[in-house]
C-alpha atoms as a PDB file:
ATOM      1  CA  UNK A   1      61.539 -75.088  -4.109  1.00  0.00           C
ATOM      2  CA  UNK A   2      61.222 -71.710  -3.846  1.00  0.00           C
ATOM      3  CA  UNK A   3      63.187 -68.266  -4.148  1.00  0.00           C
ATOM      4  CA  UNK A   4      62.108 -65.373  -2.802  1.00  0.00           C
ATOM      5  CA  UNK A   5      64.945 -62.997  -2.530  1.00  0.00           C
ATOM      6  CA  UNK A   6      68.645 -62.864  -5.072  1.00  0.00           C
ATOM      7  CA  UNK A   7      71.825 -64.855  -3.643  1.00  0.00           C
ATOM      8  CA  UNK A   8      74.399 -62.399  -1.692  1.00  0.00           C
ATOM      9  CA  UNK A   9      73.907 -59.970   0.837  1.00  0.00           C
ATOM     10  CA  UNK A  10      70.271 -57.779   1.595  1.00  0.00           C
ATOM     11  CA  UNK A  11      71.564 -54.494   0.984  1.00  0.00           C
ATOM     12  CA  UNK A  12      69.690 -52.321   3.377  1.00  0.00           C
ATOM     13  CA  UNK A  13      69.847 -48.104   4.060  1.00  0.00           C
ATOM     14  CA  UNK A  14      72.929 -46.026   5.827  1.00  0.00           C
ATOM     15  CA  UNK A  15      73.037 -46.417   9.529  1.00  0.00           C
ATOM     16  CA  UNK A  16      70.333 -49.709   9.092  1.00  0.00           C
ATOM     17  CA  UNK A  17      70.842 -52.715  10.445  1.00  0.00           C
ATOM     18  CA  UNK A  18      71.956 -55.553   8.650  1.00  0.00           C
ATOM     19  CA  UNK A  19      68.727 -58.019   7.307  1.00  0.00           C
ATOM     20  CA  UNK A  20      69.196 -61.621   8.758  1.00  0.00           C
ATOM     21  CA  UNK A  21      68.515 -63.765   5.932  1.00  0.00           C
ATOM     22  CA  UNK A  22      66.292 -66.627   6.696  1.00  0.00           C
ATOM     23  CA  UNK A  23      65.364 -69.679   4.817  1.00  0.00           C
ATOM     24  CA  UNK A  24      62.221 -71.921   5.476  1.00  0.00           C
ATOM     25  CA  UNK A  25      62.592 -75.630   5.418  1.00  0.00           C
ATOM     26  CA  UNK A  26      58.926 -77.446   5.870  1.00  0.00           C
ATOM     27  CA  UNK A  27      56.714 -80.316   4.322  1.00  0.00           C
ATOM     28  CA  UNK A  28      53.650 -78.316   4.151  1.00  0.00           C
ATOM     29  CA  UNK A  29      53.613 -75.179   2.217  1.00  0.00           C
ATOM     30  CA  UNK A  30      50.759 -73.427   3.967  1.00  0.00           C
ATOM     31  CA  UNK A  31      52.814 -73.359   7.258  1.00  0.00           C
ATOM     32  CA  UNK A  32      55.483 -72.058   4.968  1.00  0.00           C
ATOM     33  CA  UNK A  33      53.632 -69.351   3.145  1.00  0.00           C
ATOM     34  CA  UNK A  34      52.453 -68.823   6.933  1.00  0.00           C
ATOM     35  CA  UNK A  35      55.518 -67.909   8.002  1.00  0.00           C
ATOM     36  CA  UNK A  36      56.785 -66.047   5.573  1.00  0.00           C
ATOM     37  CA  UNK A  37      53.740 -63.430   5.688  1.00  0.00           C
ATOM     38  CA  UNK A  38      54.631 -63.173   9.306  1.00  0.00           C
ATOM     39  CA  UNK A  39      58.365 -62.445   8.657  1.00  0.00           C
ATOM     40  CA  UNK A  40      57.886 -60.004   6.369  1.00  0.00           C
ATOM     41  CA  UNK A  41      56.008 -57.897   8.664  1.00  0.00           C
ATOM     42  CA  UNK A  42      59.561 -57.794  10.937  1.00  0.00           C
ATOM     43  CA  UNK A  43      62.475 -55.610   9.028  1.00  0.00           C
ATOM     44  CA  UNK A  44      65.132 -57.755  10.989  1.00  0.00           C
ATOM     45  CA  UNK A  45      64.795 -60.374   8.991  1.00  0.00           C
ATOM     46  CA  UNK A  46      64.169 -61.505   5.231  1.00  0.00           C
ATOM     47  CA  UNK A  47      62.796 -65.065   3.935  1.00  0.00           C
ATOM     48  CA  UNK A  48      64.815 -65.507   0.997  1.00  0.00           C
ATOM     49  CA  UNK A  49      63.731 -69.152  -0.276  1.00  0.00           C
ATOM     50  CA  UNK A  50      61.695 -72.052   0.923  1.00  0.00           C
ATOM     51  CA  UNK A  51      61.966 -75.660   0.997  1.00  0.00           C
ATOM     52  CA  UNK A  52      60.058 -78.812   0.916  1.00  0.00           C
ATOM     53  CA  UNK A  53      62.742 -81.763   1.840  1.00  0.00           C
ATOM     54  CA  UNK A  54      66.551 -81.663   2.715  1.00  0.00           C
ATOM     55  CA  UNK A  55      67.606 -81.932  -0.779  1.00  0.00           C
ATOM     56  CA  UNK A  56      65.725 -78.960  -1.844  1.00  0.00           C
ATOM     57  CA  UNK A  57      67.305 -77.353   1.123  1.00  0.00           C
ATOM     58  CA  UNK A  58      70.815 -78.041   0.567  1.00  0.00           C
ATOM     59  CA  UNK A  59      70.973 -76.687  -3.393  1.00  0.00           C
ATOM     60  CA  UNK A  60      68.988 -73.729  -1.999  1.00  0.00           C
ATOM     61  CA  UNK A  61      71.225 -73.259   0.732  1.00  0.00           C
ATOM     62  CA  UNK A  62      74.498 -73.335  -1.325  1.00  0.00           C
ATOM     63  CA  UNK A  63      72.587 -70.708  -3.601  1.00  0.00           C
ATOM     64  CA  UNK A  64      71.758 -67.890  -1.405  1.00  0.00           C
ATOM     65  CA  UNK A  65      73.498 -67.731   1.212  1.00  0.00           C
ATOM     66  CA  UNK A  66      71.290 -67.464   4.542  1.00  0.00           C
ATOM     67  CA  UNK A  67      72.178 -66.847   7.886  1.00  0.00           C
ATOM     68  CA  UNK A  68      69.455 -68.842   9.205  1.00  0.00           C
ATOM     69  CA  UNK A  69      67.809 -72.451   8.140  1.00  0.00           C
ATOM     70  CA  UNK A  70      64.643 -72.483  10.251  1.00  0.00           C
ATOM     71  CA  UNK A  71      63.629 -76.031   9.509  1.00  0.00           C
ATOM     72  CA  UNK A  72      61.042 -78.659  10.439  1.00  0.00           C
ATOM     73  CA  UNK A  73      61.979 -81.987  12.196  1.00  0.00           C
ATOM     74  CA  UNK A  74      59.883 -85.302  12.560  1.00  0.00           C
ATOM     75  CA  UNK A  75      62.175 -87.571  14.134  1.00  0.00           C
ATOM     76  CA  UNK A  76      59.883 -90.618  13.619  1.00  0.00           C
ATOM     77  CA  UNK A  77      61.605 -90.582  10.349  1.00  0.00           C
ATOM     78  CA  UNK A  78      65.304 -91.759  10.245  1.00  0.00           C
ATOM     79  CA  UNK A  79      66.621 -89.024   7.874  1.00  0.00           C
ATOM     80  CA  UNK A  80      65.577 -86.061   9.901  1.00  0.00           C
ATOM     81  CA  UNK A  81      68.547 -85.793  12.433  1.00  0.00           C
ATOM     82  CA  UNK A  82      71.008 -86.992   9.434  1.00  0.00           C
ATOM     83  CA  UNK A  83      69.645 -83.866   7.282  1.00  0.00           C
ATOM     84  CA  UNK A  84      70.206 -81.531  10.403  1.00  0.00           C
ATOM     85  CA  UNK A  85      73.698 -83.231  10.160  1.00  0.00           C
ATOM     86  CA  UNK A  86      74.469 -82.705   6.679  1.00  0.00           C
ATOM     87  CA  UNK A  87      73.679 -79.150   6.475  1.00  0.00           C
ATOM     88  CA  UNK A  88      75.887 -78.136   9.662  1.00  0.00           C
ATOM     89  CA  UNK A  89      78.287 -80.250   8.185  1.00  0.00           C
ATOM     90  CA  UNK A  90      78.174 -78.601   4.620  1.00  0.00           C
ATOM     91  CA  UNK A  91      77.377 -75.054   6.041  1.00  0.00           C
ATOM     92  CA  UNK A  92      78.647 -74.760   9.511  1.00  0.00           C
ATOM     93  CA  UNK A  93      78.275 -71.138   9.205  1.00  0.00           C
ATOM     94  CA  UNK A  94      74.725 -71.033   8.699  1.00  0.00           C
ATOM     95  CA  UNK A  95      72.975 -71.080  11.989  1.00  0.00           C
ATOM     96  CA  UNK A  96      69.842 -73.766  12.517  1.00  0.00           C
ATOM     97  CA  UNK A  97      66.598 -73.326  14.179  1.00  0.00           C
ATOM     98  CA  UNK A  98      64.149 -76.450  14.308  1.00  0.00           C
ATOM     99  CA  UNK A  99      60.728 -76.396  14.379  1.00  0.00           C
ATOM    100  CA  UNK A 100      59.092 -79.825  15.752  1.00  0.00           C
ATOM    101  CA  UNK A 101      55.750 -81.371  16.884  1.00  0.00           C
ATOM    102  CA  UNK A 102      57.538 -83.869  18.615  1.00  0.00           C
ATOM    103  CA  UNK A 103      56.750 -83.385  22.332  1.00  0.00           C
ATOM    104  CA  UNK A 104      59.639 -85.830  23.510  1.00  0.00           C
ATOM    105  CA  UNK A 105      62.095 -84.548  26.308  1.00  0.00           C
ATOM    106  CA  UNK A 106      65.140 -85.475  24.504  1.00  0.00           C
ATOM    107  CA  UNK A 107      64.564 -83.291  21.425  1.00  0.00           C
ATOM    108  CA  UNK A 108      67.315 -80.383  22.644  1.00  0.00           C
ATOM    109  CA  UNK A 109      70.146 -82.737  23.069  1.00  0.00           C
ATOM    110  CA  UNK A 110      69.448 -84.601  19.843  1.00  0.00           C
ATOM    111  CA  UNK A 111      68.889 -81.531  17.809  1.00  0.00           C
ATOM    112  CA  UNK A 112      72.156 -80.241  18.966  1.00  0.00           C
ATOM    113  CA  UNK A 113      74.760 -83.004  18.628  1.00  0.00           C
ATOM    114  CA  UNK A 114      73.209 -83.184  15.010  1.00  0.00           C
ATOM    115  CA  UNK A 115      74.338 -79.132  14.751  1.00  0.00           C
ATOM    116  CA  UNK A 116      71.662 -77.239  15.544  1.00  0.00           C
ATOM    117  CA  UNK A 117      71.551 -74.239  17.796  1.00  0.00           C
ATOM    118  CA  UNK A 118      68.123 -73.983  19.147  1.00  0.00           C
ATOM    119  CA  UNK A 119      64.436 -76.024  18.446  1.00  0.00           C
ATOM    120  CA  UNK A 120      61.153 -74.862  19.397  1.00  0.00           C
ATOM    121  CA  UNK A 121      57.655 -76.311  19.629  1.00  0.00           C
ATOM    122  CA  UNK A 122      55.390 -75.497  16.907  1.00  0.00           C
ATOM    123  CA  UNK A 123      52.777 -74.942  19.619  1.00  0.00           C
ATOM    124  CA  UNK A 124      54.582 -71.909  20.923  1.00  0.00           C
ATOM    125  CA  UNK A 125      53.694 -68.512  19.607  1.00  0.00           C
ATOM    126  CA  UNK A 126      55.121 -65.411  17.235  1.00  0.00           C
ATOM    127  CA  UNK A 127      56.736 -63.811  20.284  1.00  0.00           C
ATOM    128  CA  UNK A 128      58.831 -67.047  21.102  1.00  0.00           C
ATOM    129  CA  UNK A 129      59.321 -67.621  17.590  1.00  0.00           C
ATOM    130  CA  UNK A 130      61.225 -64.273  16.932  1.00  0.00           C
ATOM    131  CA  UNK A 131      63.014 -64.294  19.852  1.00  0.00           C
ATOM    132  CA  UNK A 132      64.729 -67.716  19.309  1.00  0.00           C
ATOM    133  CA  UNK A 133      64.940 -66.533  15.579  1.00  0.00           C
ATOM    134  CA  UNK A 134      66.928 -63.770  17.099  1.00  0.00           C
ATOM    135  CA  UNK A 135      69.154 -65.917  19.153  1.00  0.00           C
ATOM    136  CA  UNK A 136      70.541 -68.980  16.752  1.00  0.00           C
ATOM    137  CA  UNK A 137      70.753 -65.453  14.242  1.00  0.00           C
ATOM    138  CA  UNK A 138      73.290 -64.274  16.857  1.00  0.00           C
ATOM    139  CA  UNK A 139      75.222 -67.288  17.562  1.00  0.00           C
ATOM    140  CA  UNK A 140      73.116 -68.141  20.820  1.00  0.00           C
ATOM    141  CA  UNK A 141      71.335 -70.741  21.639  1.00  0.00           C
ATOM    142  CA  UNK A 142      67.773 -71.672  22.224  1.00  0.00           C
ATOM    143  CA  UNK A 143      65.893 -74.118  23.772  1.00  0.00           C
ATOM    144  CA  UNK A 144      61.822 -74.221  24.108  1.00  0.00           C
ATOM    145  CA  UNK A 145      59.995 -74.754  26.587  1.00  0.00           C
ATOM    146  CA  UNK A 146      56.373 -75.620  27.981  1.00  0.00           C
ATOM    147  CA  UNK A 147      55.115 -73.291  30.545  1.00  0.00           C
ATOM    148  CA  UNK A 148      52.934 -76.670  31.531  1.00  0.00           C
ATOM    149  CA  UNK A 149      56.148 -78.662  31.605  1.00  0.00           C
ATOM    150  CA  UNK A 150      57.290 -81.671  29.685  1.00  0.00           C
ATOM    151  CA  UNK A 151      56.562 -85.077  28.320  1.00  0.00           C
ATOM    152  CA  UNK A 152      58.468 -88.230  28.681  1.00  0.00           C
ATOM    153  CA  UNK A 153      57.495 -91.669  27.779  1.00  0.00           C
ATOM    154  CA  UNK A 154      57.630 -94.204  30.329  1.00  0.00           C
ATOM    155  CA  UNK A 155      61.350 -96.216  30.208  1.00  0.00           C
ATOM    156  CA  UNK A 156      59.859-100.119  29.308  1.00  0.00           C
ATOM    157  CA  UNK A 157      63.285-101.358  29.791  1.00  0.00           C
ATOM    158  CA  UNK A 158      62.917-100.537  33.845  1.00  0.00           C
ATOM    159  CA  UNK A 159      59.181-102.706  34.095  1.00  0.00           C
ATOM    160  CA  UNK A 160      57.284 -99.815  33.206  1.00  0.00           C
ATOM    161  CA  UNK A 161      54.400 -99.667  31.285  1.00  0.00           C
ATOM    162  CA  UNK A 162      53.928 -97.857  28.130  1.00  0.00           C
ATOM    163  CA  UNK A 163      52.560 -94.416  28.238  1.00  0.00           C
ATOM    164  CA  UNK A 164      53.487 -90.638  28.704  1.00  0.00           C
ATOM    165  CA  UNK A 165      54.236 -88.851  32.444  1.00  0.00           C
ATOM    166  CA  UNK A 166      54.191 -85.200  32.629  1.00  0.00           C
ATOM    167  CA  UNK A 167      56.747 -83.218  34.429  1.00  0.00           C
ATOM    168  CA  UNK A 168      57.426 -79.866  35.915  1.00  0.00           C
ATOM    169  CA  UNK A 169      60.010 -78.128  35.197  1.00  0.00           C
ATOM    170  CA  UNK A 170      61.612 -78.482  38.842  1.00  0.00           C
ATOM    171  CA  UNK A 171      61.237 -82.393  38.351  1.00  0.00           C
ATOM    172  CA  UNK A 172      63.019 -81.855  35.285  1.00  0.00           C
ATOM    173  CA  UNK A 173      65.690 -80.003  37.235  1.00  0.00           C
ATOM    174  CA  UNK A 174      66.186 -82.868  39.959  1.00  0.00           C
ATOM    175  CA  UNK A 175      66.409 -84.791  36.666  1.00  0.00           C
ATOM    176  CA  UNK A 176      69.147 -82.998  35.416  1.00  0.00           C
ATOM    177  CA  UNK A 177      70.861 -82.818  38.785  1.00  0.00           C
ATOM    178  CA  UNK A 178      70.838 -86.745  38.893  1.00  0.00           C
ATOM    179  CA  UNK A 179      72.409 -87.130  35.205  1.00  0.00           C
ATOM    180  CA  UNK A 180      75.049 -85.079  36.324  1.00  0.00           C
ATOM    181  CA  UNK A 181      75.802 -86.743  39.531  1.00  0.00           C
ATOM    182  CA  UNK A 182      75.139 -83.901  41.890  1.00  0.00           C
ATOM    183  CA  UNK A 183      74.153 -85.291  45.635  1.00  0.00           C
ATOM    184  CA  UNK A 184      70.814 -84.512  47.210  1.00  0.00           C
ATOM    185  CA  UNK A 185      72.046 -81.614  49.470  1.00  0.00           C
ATOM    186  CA  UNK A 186      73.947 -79.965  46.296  1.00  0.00           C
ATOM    187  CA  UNK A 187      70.818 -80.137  44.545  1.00  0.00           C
ATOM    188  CA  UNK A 188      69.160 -78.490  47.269  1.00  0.00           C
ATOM    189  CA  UNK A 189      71.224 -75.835  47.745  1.00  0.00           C
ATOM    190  CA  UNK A 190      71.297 -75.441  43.954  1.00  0.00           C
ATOM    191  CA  UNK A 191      67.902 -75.243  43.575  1.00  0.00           C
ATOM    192  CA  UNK A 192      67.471 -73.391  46.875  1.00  0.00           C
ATOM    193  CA  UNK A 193      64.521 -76.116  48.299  1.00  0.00           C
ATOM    194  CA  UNK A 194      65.137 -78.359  51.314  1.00  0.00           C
ATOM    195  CA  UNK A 195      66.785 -81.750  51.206  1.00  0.00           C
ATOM    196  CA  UNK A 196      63.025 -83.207  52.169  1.00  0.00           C
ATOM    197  CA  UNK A 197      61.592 -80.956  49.181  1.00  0.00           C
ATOM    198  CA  UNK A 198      64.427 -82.852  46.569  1.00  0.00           C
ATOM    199  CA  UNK A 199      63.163 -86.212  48.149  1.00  0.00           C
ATOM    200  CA  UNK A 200      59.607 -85.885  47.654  1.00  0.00           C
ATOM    201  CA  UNK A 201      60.081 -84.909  44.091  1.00  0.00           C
ATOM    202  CA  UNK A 202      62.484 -88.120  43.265  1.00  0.00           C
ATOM    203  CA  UNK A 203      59.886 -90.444  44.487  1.00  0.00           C
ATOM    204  CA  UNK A 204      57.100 -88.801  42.499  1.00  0.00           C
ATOM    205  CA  UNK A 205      58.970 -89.174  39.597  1.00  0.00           C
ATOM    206  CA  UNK A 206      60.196 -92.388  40.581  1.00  0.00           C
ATOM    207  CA  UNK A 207      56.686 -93.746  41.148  1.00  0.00           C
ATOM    208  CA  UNK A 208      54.762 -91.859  37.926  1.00  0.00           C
ATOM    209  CA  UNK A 209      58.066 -93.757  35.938  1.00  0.00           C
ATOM    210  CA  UNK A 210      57.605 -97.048  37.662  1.00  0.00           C
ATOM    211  CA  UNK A 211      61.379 -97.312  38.807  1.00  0.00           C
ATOM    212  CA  UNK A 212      62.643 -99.275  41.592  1.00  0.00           C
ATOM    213  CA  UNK A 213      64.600 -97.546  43.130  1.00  0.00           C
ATOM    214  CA  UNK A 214      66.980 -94.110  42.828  1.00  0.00           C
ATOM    215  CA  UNK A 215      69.281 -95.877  41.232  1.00  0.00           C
ATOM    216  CA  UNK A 216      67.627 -96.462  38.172  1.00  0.00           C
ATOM    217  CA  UNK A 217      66.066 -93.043  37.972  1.00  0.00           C
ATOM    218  CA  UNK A 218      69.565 -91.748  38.057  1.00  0.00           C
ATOM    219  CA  UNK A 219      70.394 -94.209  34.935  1.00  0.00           C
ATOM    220  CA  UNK A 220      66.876 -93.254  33.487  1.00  0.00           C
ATOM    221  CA  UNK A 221      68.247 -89.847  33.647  1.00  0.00           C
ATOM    222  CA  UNK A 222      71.949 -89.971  32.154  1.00  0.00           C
ATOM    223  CA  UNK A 223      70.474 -92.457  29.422  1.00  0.00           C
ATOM    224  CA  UNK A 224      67.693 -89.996  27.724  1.00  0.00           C
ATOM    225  CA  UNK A 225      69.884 -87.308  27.660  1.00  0.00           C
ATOM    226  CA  UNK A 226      69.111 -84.609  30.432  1.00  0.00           C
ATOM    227  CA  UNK A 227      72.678 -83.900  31.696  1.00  0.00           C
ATOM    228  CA  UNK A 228      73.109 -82.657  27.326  1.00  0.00           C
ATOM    229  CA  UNK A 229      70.146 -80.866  27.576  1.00  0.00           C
ATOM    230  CA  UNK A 230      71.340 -79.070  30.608  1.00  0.00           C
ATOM    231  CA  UNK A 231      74.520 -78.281  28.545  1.00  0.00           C
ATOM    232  CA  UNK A 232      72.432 -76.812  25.878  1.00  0.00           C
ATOM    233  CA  UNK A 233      70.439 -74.263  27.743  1.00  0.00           C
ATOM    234  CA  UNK A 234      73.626 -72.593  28.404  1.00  0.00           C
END
C-alpha cells in the first residue's frame, strides 16, 4: 500500500483546473510505479496512492478520496468482478477504469454490470490510456478496442471445437445486430452494406464458430453478451 498524495481535495492555482485524483490498483508494482511516472508528467491528473489487492484498495479508497480507481482485472480469478463490485458498491461516486490482459469479447459487459465505467487493454498505448482516463473522470464511458479486431473463443456447447476466432469489427457489429433482434435488411440499412454483404458475413462467422445454422449464432450472440456491450459503448 502506498500513499502518494494527503486525503481531501488537490488544491491547485486561481483560474486552474481542478486535479482529477487517481488511484492505481495493480499486482505488480513496476507497472504501477510505471504509471505513475507517466501521470505525473500530465497536470490533469494526480496519483494519490497505489494498491496491490482489493483490500488494500478499499482502506485506501475510503482514505483519500479519489475520483478515479484505475484498476487491474484477471477474471480467471473469481474475486476480480466481486472486487469491481464492492468498490462501486461502497463508493459509487468514485468512477472505475479497468485495465485487463484478458483478450475475451465479453470483458465490457462484465466489467460494467460489476460498476465500472470503462476497461481498456493493457496492450493499448499512453494516448488511449489518457483519453479513457479522461472519460470515466467525466462520468463517460469507455470501451477499448483492437484496431485488428477481437477475440472470441469458440462456443463448445454448439459442437465446436476449442480454440480462438478472430473478428472484425463489422462481424462484431452483425453480432450485435443479431443479439438485439434486428432483421437482416435493418442491419443493412444500419450499417449502410447490402442485404448480400450482411449474409456473407453471418456465414463466415457462422462457419469460423462451427454453428449450424443462424439460429444458433443469434443465441451464440445474446448468450456472451454483445447486445450489453452494445449498450455500453453508448
Amino acid at each position: 500500500m502506498t500513499l502518494n498524495g494527503s486525503a481531501g481535495t488537490v488544491t491547485v492555482g486561481a483560474g486552474q483546473e481542478p486535479v482529477c485524483r487517481v488511484l492505481l490498483v495493480d499486482s505488480h508494482r513496476l507497472f504501477r510505479e510505471a504509471l505513475c511516472i507517466l501521470l505525473a508528467r500530465v497536470k490533469e491528473f494526480s496519483v494519490v496512492g497505489e494498491a496491490a489487492g482489493g483490500r488494500e484498495a478499499l482502506e485506501l479508497i475510503a482514505a483519500l478520496q479519489p475520483n478515479v480507481v484505475v484498476t487491474d482485472l484477471h477474471l480467471d480469478a473469481s474475486s476480480s468482478v466481486g472486487h469491481l463490485e464492492e468498490i462501486h458498491a461502497r463508493f459509487p461516486e468514485v468512477a472505475l477504469l479497468v485495465l485487463t490482459a484478458f483478450r475475451a469479447h465479453d470483458v465490457a459487459a462484465r466489467v460494467r454490470r460489476a460498476g465500472a465505467l470503462g476497461h481498456l487493454s493493457k496492450d493499448r498505448g499512453l494516448k488511449e490510456f489518457l483519453n479513457a482516463l479522461r472519460e470515466v473522470a467525466a462520468g463517460r464511458c469507455y470501451r477499448s478496442y483492437s484496431g485488428a479486431g477481437a477475440r472470441i473463443r469458440k462456443p463448445s456447447e454448439e459442437g465446436a471445437g476449442a480454440g480462438i476466432v478472430d473478428l472484425t469489427e463489422r462481424q462484431r457489429q452483425v453480432l450485435r445486430a443479431l443479439a438485439l433482434g434486428y432483421r437482416t435488411r435493418e442491419t443493412a440499412r444500419m450499417l449502410g452494406v447490402s442485404v448480400k454483404a450482411v449474409h456473407r458475413q453471418r456465414e463466415r462467422i457462422r462457419e469460423a464458430l462451427r454453428l449450424d445454422s443462424v439460429a444458433a449464432l443469434t443465441r451464440f450472440a445474446a448468450r456472451e453478451g454483445f447486445a450489453e456491450e452494445d449498450a455500453a459503448s453508448n
